[in-house]
N, C-alpha and C. Protein backbone atom coordinates (compact mmCIF):
# COMPACT_ATOMS: atom_id res chain seq x y z
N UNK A 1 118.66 75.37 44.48
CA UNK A 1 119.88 75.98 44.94
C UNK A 1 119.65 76.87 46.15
N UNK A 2 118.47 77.30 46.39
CA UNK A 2 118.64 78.40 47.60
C UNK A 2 118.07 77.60 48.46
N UNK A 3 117.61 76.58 48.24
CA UNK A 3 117.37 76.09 49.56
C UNK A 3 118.44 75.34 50.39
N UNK A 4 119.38 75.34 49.24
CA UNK A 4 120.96 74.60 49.74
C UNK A 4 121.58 75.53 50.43
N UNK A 5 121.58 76.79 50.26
CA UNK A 5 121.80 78.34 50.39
C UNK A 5 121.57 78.77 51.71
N UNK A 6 120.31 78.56 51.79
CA UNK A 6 119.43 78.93 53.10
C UNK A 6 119.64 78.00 54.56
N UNK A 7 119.61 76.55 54.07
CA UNK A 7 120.10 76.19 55.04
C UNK A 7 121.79 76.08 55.60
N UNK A 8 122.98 76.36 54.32
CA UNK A 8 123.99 77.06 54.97
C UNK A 8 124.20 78.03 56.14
N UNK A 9 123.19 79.11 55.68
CA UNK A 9 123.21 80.34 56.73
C UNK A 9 122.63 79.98 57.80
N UNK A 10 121.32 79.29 58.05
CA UNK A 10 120.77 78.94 58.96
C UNK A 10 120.45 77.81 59.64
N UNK A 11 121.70 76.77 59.45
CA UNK A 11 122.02 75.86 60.18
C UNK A 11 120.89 75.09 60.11
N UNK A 12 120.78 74.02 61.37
CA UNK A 12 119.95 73.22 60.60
C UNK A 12 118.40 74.00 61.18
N UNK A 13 118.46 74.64 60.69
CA UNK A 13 116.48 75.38 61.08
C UNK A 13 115.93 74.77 59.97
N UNK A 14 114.53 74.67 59.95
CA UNK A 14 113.40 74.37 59.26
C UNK A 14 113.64 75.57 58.30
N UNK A 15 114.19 75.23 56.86
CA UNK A 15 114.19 76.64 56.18
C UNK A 15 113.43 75.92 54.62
N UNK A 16 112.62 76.72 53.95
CA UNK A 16 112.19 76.62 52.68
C UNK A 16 112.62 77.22 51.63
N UNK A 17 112.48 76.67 50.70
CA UNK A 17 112.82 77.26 49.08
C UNK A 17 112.02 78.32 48.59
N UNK A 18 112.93 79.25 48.51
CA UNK A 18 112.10 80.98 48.37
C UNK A 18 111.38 80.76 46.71
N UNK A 19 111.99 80.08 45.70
CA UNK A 19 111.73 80.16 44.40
C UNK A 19 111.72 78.63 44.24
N UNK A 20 111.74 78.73 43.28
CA UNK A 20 111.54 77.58 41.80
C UNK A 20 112.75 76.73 41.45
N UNK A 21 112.70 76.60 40.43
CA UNK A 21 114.31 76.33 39.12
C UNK A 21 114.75 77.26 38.78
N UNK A 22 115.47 77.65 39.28
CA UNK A 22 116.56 79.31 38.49
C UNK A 22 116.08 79.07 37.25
N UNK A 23 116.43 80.23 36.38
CA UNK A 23 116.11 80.31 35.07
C UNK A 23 118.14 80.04 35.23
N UNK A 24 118.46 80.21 34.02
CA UNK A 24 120.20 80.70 33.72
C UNK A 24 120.21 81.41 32.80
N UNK A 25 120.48 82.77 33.17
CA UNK A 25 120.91 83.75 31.64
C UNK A 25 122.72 83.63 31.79
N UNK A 26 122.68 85.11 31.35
CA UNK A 26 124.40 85.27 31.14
C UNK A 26 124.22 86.52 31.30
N UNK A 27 124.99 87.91 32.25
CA UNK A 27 125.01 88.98 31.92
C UNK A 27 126.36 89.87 32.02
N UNK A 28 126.66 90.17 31.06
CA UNK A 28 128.52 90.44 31.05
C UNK A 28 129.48 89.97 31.05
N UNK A 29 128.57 88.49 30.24
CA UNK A 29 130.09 87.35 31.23
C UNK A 29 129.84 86.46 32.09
N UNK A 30 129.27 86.70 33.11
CA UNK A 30 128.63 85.97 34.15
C UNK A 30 127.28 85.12 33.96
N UNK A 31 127.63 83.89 34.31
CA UNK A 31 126.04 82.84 34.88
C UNK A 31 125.85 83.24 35.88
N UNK A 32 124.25 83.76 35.54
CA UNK A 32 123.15 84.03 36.55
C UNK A 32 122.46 83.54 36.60
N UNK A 33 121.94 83.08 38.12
CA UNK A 33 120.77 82.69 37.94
C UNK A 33 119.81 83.25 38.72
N UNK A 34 118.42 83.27 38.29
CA UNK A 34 116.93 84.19 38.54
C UNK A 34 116.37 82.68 39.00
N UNK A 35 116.01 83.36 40.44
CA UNK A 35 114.80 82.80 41.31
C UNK A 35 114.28 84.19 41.45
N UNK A 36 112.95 84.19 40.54
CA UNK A 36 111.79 85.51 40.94
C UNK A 36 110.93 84.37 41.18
N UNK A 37 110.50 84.65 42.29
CA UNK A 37 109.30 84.46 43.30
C UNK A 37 108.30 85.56 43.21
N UNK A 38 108.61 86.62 42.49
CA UNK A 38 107.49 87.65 42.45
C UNK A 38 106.75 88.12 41.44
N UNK A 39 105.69 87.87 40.92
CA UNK A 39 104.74 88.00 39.75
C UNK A 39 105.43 89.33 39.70
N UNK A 40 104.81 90.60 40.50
CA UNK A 40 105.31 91.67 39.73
C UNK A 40 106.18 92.80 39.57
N UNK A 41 107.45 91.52 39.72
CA UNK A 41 109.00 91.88 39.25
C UNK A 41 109.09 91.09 37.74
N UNK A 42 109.71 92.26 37.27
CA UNK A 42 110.04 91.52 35.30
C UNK A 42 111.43 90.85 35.75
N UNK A 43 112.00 89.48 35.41
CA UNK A 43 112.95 89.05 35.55
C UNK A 43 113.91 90.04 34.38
N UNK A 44 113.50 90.69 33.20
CA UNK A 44 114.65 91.41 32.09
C UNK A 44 114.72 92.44 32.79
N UNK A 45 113.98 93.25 33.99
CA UNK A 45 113.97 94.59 34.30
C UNK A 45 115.22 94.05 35.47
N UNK A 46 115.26 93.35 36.17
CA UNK A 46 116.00 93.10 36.89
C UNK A 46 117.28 92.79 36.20
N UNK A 47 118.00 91.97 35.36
CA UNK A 47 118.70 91.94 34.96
C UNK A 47 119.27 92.81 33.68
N UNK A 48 118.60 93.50 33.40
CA UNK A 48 118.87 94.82 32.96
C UNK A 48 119.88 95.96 34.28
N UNK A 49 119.43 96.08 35.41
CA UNK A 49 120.16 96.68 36.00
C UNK A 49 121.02 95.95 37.07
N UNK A 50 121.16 94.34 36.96
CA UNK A 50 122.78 93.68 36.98
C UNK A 50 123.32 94.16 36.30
N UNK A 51 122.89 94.44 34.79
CA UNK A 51 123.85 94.80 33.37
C UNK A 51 124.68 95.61 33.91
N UNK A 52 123.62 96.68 34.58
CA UNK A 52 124.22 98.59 34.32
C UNK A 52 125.05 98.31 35.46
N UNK A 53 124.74 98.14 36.69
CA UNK A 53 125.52 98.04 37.77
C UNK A 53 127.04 97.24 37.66
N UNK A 54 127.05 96.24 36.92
CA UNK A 54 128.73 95.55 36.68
C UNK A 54 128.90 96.61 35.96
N UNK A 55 128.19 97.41 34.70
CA UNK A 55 128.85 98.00 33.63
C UNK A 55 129.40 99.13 34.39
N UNK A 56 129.18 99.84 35.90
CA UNK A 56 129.83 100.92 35.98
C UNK A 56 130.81 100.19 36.97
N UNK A 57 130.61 99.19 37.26
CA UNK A 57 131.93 98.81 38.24
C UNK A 57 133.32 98.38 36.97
N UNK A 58 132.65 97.92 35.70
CA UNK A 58 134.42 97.64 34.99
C UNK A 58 134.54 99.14 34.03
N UNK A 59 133.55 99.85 34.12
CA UNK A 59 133.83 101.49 33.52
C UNK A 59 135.05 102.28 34.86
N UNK A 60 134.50 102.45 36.40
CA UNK A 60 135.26 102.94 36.99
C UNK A 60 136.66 102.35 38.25
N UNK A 61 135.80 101.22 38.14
CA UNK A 61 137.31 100.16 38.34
C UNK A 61 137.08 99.00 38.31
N UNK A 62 137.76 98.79 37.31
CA UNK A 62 138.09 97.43 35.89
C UNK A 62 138.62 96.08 36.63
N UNK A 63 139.31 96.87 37.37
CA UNK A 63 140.44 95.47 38.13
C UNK A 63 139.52 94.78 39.24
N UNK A 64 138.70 95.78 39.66
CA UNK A 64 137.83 95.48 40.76
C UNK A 64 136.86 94.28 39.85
N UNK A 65 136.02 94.44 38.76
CA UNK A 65 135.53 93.31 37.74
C UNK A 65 136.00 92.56 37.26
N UNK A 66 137.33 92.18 37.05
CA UNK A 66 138.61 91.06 36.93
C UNK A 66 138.52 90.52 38.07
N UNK A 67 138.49 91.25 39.20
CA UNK A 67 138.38 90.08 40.51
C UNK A 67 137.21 89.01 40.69
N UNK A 68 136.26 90.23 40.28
CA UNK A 68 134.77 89.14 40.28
C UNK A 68 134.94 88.13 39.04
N UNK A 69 136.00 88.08 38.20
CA UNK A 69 135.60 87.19 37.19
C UNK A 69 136.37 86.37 37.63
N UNK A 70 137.04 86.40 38.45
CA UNK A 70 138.17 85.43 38.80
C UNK A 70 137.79 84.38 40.26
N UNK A 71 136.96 85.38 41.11
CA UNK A 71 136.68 84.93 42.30
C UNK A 71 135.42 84.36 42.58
N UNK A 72 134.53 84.74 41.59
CA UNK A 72 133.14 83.93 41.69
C UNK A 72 132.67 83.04 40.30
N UNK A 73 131.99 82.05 40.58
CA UNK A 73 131.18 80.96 39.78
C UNK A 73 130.72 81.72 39.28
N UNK A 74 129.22 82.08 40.19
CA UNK A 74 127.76 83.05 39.55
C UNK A 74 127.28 83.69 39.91
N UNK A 75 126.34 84.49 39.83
CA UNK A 75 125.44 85.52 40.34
C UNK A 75 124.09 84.56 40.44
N UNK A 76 123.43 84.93 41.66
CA UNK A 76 122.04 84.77 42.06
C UNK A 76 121.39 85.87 42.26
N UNK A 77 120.22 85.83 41.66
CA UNK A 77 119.36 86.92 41.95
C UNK A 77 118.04 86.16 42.56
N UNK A 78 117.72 86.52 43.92
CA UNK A 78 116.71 85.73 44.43
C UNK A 78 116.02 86.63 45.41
N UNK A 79 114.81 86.40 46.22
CA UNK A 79 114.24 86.81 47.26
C UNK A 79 115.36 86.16 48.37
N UNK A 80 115.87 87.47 49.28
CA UNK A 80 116.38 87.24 50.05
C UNK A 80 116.03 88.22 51.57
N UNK A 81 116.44 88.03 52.57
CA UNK A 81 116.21 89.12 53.73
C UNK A 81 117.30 90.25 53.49
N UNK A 82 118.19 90.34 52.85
CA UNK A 82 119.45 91.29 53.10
C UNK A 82 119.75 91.74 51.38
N UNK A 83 120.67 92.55 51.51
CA UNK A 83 120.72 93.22 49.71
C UNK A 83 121.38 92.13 48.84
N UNK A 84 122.22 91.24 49.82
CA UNK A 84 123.47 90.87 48.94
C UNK A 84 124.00 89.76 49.94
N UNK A 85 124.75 88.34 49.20
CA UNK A 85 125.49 87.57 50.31
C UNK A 85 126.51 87.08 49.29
N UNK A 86 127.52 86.77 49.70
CA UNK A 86 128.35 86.00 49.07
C UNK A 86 128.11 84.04 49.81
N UNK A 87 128.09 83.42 49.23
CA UNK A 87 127.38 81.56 49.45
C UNK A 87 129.03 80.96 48.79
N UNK A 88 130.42 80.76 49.79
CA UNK A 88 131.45 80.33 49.62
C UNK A 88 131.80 78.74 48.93
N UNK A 89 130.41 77.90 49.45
CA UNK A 89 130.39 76.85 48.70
C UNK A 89 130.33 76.47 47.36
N UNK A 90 129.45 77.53 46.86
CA UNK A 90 129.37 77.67 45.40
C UNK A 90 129.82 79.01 45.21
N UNK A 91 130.87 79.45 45.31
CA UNK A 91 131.25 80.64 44.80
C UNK A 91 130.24 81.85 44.12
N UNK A 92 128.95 81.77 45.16
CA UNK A 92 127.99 83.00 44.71
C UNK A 92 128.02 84.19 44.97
N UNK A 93 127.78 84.97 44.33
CA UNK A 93 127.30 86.39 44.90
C UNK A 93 125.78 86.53 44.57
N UNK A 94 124.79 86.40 45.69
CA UNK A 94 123.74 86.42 45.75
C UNK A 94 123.23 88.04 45.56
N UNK A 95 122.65 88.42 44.97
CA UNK A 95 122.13 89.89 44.90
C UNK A 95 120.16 89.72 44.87
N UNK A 96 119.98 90.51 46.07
CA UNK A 96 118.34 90.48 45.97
C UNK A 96 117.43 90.79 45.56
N UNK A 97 116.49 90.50 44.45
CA UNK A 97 115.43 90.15 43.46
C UNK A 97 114.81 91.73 43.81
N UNK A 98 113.79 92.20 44.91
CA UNK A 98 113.60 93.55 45.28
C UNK A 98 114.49 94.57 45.07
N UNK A 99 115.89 94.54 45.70
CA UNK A 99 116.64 95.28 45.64
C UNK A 99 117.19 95.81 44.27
N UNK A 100 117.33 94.84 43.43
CA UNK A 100 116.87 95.36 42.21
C UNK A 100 117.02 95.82 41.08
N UNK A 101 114.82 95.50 41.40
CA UNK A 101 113.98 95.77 41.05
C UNK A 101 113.94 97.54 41.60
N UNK A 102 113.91 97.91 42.62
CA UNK A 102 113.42 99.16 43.05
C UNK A 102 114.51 100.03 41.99
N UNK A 103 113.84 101.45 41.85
CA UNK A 103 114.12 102.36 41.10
C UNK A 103 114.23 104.03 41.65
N UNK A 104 114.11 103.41 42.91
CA UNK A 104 114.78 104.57 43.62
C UNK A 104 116.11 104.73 44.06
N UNK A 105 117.00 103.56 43.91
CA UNK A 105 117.66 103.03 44.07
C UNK A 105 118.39 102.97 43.40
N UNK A 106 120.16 103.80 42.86
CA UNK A 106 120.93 103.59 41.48
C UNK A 106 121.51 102.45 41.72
N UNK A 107 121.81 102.32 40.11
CA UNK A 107 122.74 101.35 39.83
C UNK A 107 124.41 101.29 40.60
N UNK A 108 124.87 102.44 40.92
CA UNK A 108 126.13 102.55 41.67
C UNK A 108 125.51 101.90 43.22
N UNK A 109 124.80 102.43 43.89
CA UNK A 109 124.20 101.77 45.35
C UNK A 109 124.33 99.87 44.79
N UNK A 110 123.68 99.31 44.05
CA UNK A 110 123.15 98.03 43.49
C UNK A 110 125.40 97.73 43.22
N UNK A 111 125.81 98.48 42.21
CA UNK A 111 126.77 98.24 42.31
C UNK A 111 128.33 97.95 43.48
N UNK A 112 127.84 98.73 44.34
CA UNK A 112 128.41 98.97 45.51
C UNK A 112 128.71 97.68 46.15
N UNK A 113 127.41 97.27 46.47
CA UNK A 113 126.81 95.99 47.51
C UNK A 113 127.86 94.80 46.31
N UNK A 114 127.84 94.85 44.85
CA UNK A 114 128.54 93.84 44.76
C UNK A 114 129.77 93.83 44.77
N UNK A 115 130.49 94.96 44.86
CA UNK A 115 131.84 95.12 45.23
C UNK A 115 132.06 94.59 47.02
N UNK A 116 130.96 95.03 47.76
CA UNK A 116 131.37 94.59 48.97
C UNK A 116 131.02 93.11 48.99
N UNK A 117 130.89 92.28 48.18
CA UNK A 117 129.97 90.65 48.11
C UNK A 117 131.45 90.57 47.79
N UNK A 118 131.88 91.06 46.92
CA UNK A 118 133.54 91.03 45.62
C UNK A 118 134.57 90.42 46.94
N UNK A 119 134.50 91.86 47.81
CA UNK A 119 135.42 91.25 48.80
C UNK A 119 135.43 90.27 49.53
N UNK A 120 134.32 89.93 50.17
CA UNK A 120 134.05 88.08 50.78
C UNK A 120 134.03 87.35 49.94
N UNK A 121 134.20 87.23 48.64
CA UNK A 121 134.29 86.08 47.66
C UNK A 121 135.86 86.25 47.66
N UNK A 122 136.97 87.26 47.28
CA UNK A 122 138.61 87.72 47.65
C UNK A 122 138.82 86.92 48.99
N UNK A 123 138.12 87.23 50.05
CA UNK A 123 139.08 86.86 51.14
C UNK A 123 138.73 85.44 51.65
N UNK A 124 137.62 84.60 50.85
CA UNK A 124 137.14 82.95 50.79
C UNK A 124 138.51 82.72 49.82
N UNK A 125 139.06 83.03 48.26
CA UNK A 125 139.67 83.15 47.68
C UNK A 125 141.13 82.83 48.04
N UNK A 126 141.43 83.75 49.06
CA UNK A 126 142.60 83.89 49.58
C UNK A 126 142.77 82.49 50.75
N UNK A 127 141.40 82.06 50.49
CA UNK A 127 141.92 80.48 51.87
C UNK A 127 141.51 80.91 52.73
N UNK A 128 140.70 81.98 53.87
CA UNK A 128 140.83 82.03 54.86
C UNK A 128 139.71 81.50 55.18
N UNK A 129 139.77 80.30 56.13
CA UNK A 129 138.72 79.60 56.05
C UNK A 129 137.07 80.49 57.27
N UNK A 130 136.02 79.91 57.41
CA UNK A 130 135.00 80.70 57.51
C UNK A 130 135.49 80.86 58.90
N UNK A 131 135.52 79.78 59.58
CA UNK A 131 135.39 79.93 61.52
C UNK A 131 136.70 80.90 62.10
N UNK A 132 137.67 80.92 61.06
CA UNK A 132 138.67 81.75 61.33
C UNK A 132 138.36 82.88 61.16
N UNK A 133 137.38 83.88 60.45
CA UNK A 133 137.62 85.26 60.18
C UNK A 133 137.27 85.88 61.37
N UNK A 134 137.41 86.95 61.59
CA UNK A 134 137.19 88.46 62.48
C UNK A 134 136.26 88.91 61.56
N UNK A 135 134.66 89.11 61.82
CA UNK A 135 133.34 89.03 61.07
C UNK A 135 133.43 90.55 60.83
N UNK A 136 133.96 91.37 62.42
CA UNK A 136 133.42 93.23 62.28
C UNK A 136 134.92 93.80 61.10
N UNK A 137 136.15 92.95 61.35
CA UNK A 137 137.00 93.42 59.95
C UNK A 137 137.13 92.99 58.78
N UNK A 138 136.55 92.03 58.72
CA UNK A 138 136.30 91.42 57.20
C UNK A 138 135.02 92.29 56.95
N UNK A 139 133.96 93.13 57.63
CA UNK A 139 132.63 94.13 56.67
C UNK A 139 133.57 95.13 56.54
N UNK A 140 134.37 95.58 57.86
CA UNK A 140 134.40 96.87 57.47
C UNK A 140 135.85 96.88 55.96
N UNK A 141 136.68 95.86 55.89
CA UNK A 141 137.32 95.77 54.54
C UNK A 141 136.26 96.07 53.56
N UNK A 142 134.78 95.70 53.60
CA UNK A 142 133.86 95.40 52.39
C UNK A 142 133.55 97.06 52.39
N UNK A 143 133.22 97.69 53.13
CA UNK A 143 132.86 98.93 53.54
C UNK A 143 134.10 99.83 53.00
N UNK A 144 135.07 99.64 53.21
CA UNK A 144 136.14 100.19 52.49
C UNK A 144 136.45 100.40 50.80
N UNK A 145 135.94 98.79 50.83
CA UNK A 145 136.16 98.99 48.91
C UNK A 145 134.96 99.76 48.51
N UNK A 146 133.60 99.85 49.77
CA UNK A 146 132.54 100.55 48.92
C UNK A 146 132.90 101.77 48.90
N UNK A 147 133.83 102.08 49.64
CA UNK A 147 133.77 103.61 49.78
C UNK A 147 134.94 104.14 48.24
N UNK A 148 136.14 103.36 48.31
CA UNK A 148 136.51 103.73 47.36
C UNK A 148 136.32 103.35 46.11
N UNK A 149 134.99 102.70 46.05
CA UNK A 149 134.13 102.72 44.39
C UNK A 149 133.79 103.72 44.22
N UNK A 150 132.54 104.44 46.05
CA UNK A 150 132.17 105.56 45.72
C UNK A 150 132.86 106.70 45.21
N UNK A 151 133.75 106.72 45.42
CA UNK A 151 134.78 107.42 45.49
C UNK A 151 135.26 107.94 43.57
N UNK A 152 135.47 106.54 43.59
CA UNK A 152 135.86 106.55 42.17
C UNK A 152 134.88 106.90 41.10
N UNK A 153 133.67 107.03 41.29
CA UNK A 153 132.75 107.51 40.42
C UNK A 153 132.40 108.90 40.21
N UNK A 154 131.43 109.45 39.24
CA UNK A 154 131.25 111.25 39.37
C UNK A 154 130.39 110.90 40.62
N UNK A 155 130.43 112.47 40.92
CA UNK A 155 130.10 113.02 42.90
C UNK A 155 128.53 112.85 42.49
N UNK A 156 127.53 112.64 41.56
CA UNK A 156 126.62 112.12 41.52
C UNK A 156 125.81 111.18 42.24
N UNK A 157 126.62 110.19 41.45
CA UNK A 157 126.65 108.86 41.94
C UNK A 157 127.35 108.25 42.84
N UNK A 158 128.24 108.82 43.12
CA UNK A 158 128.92 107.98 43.99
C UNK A 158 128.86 108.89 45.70
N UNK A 159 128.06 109.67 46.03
CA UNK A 159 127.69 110.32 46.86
C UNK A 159 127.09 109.26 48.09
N UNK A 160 126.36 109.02 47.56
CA UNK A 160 125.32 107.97 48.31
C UNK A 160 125.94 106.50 48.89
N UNK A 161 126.81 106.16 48.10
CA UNK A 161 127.83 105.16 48.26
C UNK A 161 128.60 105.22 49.42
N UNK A 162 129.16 106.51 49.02
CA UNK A 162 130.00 107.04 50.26
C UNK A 162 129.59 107.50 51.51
N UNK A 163 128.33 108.00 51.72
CA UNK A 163 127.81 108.42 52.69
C UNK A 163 127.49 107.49 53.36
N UNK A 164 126.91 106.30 52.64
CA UNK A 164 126.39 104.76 53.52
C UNK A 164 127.74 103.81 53.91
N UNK A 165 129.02 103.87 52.98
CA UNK A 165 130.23 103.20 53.28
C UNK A 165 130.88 104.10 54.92
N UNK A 166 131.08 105.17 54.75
CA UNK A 166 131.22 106.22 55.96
C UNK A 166 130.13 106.10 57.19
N UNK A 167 129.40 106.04 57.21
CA UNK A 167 128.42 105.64 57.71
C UNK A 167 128.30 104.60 59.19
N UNK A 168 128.79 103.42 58.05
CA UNK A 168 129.49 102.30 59.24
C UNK A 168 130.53 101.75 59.41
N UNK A 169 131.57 102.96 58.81
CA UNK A 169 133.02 101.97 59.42
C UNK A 169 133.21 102.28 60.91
N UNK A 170 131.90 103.55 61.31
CA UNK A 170 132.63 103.68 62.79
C UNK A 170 131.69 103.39 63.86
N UNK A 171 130.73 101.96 63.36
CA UNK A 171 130.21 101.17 63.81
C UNK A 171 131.32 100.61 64.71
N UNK A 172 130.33 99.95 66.18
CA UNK A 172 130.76 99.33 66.71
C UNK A 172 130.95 97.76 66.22
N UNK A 173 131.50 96.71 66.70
CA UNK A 173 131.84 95.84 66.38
C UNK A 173 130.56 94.84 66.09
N UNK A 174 129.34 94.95 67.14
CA UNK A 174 128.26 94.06 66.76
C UNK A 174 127.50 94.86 66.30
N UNK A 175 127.71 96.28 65.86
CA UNK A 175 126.45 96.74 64.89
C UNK A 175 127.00 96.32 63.61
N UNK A 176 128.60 96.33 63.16
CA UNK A 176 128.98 96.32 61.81
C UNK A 176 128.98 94.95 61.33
N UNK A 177 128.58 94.23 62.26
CA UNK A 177 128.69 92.70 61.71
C UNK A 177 127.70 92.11 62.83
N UNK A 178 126.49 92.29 63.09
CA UNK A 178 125.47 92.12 63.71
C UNK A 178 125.01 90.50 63.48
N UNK A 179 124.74 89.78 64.97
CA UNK A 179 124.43 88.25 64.58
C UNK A 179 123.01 88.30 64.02
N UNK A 180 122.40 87.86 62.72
CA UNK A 180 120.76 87.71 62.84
C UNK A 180 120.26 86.29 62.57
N UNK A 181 119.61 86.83 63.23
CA UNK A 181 118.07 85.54 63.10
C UNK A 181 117.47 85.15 61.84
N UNK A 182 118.23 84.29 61.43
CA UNK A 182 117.71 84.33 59.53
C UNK A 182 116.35 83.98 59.77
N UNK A 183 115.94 83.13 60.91
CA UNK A 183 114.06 82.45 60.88
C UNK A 183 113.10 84.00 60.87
N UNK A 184 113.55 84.44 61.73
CA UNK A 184 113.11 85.95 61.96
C UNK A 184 112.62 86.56 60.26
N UNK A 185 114.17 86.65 60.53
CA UNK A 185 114.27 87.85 58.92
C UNK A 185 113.63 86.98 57.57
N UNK A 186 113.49 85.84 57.42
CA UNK A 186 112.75 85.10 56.56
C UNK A 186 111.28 85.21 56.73
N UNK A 187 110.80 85.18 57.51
CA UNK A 187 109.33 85.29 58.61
C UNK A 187 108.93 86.89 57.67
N UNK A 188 110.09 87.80 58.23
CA UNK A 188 109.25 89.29 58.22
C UNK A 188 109.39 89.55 56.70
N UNK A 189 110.18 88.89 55.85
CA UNK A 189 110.42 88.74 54.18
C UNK A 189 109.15 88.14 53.55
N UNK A 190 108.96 87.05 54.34
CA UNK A 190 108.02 86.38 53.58
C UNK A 190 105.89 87.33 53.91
N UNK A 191 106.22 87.91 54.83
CA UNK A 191 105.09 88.36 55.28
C UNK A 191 105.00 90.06 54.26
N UNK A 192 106.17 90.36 53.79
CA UNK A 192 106.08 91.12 52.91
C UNK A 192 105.56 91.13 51.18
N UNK A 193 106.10 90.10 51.07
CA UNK A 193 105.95 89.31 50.23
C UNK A 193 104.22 88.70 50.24
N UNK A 194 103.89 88.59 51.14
CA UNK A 194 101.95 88.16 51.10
C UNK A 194 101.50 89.53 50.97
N UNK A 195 102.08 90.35 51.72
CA UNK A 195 101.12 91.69 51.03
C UNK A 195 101.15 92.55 49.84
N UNK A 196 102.58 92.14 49.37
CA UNK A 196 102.69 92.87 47.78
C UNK A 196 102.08 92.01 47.08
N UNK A 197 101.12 90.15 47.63
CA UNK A 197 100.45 89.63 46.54
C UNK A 197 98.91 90.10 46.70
N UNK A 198 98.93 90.69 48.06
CA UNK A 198 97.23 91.02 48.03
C UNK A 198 96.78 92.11 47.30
């Protein structure tokens, strides 16, 4: 599947399969599927905090997790270059295997990113087809709902949310929706990835 994935985003480039055979669990409801490519990431530690992260998005807004049940297939959890993608063909919300895994990192941040995935799976949803969108107002919509997740949570947690949603709505147009080089960003992923095996 991610190599079906990969070459979506990156056209026809020479692109490889980051993982294996997904495993398929279930977490909240949702088919997931785990491509760990990384010995030492626990696939339950990771999906342990998918758990927590949906669990505070239908604790502090519910309707916002009715959308994801309505608007996406599945969840992927894989080695990727970026935190999070929504994959319109198969109705994914891709969330990244590192991202997590790390534990510096809350579950509201982890949660955030899938509220902003939430909204590009809503506005695929709504029909608008890909070549048609406006790329810098369709993030900063995503940037919006992050802010009022952050928002919606205790000033704890949802601090950090808000500070990174605020952050870039007053990005310019090619910083907030920046073109990249997936060969690049795969290149400098995968070279990370050789040194967390040495």
């Amino acid at each position: 599947m991610i190599e079906k994935l990969l070459k979506w985003i990156a056209g026809p480039a020479d692109v490889a399969s980051l993982g294996g055979d997904p495993e398929i669990h279930e977490v909240r409801g949702f088919r997931v599927l785990v491509e760990n490519s990384r010995e030492d990431i626990s696939t339950n530690d990771v999906l342990a905090r998918l758990h927590d992260s949906l669990a505070l998005i239908e604790r502090y807004q519910p309707w916002r997790l009715r959308h994801l049940e309505r608007d996406l297939k599945q969840f992927l959890v894989a080695r990727f270059p970026c935190r999070g993608a929504y994959f319109p063909e198969e109705r994914t919300c891709m969330t990244e295997l590192t991202f997590l895994a790390r534990r510096d990192i809350s579950p509201a941040t982890v949660a955030s990113s899938i509220v902003h995935e939430g909204i590009h799976a809503r506005v695929d949803r709504m029909g608008v087809k890909r070549e048609m969108r406006d790329r810098p107002n369709e993030e900063r919509l995503c940037r919006r709902a992050e802010l009022e997740f952050g928002r919606a949570l205790p000033p704890d947690l949802g601090m950090p949310v808000i500070e990174r949603a605020l952050g870039t709505l007053t990005l310019a147009d090619a910083e907030v929706a920046p073109d990249i080089d997936w060969n690049e960003a795969f290149d400098r992923q995968q070279s990370v990835d050789q040194a967390a095996r040495s």
